[in-house]
Protein backbone atom coordinates (compact mmCIF):
# COMPACT_ATOMS: atom_id res chain seq x y z
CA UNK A 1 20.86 -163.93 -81.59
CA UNK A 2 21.79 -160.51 -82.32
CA UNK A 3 22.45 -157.76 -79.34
CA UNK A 4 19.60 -155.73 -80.72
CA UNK A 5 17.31 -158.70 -80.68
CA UNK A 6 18.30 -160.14 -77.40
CA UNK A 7 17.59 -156.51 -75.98
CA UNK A 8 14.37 -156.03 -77.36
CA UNK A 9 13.26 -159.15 -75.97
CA UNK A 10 14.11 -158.23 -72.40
CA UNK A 11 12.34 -155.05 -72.74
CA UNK A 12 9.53 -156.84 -74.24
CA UNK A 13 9.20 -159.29 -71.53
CA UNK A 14 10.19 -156.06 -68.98
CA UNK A 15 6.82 -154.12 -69.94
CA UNK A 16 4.69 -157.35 -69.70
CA UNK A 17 5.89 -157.72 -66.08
CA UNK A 18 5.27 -154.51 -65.16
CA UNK A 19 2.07 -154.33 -66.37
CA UNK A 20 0.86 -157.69 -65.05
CA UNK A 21 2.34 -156.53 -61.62
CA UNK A 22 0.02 -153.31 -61.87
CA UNK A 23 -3.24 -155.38 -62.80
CA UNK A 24 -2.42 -157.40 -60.00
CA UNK A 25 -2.04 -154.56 -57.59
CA UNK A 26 -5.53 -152.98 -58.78
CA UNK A 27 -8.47 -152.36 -56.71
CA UNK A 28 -12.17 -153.72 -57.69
CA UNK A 29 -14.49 -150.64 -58.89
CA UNK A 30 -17.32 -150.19 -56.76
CA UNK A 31 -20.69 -148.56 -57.41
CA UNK A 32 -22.32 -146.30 -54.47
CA UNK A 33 -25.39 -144.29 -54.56
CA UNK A 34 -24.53 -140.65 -53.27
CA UNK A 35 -28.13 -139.84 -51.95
CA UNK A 36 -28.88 -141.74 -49.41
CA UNK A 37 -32.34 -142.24 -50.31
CA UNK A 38 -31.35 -144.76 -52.71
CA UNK A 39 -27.87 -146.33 -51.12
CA UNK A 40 -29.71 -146.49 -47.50
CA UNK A 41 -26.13 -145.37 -45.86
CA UNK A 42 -26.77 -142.36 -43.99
CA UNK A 43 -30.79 -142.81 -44.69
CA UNK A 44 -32.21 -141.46 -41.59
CA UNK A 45 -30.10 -138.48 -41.22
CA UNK A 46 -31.61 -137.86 -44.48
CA UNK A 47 -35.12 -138.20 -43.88
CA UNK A 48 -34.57 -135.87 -40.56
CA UNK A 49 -33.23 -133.30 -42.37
CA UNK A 50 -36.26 -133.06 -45.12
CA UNK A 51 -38.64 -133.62 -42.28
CA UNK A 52 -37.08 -130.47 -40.59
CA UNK A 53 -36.80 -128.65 -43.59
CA UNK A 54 -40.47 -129.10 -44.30
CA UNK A 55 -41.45 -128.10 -40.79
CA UNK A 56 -39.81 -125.19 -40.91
CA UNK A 57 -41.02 -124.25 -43.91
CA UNK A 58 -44.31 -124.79 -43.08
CA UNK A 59 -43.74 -122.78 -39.58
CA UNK A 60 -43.15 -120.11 -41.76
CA UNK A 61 -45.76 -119.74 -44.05
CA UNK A 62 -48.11 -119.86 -40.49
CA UNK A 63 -46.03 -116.97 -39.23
CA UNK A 64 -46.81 -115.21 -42.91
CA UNK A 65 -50.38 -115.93 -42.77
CA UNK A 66 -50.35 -114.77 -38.71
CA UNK A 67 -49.17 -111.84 -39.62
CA UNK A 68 -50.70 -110.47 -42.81
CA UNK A 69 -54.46 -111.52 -41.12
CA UNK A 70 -53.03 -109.09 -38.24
CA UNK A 71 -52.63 -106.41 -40.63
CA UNK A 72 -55.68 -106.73 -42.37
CA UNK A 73 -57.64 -106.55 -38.71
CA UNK A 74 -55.28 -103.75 -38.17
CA UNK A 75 -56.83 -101.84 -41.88
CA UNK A 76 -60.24 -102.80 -41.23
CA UNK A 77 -60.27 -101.29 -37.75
CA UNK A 78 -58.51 -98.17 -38.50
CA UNK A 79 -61.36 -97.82 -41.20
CA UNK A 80 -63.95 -98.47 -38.63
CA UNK A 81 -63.08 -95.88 -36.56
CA UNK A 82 -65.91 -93.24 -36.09
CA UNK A 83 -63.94 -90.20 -37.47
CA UNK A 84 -63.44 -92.53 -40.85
CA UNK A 85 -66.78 -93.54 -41.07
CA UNK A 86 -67.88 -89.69 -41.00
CA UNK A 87 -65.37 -88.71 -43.59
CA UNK A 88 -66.68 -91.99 -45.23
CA UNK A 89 -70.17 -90.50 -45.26
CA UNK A 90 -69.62 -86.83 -45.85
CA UNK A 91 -67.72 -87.70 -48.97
CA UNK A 92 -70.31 -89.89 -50.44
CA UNK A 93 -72.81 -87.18 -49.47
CA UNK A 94 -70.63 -84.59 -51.70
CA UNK A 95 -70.12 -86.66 -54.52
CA UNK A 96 -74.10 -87.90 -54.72
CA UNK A 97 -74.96 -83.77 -54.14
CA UNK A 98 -72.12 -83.52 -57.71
CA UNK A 99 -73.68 -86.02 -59.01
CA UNK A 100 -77.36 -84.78 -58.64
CA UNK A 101 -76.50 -81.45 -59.73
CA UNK A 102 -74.55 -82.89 -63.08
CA UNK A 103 -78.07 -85.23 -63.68
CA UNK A 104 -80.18 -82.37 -63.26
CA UNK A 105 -77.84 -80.06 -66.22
CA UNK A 106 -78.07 -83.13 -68.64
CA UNK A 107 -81.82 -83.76 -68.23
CA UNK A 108 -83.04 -79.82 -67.67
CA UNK A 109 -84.81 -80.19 -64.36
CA UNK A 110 -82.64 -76.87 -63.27
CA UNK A 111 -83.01 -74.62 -66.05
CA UNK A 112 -82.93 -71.05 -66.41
CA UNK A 113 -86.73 -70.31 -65.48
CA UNK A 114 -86.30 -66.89 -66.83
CA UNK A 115 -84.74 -67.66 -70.24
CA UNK A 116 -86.17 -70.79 -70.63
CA UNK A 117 -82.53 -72.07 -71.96
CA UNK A 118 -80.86 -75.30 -70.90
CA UNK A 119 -77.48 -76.07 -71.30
CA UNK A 120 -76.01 -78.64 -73.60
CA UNK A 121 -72.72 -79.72 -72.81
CA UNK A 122 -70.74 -79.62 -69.40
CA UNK A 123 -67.55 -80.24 -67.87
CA UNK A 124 -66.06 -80.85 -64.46
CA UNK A 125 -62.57 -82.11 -63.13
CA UNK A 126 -62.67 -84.52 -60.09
CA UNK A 127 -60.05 -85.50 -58.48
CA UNK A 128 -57.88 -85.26 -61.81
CA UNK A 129 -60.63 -87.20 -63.80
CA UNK A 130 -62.67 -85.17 -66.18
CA UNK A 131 -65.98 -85.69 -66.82
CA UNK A 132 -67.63 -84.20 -69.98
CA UNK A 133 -71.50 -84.57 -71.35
CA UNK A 134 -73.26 -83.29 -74.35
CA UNK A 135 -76.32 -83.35 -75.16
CA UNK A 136 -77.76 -83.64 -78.87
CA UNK A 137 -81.21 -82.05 -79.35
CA UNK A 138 -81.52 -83.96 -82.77
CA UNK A 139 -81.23 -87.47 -81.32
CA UNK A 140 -82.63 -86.78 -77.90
CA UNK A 141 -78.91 -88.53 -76.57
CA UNK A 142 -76.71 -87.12 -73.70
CA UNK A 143 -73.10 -88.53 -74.02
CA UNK A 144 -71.30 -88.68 -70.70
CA UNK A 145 -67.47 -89.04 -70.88
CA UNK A 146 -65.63 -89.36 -68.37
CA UNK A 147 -61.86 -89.44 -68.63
CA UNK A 148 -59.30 -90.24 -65.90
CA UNK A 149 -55.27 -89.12 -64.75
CA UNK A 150 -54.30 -92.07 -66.36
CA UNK A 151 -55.89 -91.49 -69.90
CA UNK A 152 -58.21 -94.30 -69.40
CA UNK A 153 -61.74 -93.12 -70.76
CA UNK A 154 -65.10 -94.41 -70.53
CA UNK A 155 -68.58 -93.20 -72.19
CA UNK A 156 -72.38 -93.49 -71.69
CA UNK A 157 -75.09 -92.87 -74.43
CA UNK A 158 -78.59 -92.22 -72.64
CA UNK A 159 -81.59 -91.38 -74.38
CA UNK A 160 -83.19 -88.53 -73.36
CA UNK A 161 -87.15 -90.14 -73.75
CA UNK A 162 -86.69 -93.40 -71.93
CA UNK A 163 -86.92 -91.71 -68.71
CA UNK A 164 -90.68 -91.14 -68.02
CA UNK A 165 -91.46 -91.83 -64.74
């Protein structure tokens, strides 16, 4: 047997050793859940903490509710107050009194006596909305337009001879 043989040999047999002698030294794998939910180590600590976690939670949203019910008392009494209910009142007064006079220019109950003429168009700004009408003698129709700040416009066709009375 050669030199180069003899040596290969003993390296051969040198990394089987070694390698059976680090098999031997391993450890066995083992599998472990790392919720506890489904291992069970460490399970009730688990189930406290959600439990908490949900209580508080819910605590919470009872302290939210609490206190946006308190400030919607607060509103509704600050609204009920007598000096709001007056301004309440004398505004809706103002408006319907607007609102009678613009009726009475589309329809003619306030014309001119003297010169027998009634206007046919009108406009007013309230409150930055605009509110135009026009009335067409032809077709007996008074379009009301009303246009507010935000661009947003809305009409109303109303015969003229559909309101006998």
């Amino acid at each position: 047997m050669s030199m180069k043989t003899l040596l290969s040999r003993v390296l051969v047999v040198a990394f089987t050793l070694s390698f059976l002698n680090t098999s031997i030294l391993a450890d066995q794998l083992d599998f472990n859940f790392k919720n506890p939910a489904f291992s069970g180590n460490g399970y009730s600590n688990h189930v406290l903490s959600v439990d908490q976690l949900q209580s508080q939670r819910k605590k919470d949203n009872e302290a939210d509710a609490k206190s946006e019910k308190a400030a919607a008392a607060a509103e509704r009494a600050e609204k009920n107050t007598v000096i709001n209910k007056f301004i309440a009142n004398v505004e809706s007064r103002i408006y319907a009194n607007l609102s009678k006079q613009l009726v009475d220019n589309m329809f003619g109950t306030s014309c001119d006596s003297s010169t027998t003429t009634c206007p046919t168009s009108g406009t007013s700004n309230i409150e930055g909305a605009t509110i135009y009408w026009v009335k067409d003698t032809t077709t007996e129709i008074i379009t009301l337009t009303i246009t507010d700040e935000n661009g947003n416009v809305t009409s109303m066709s109303v015969p003229i001879g559909d309101f006998v009375f």
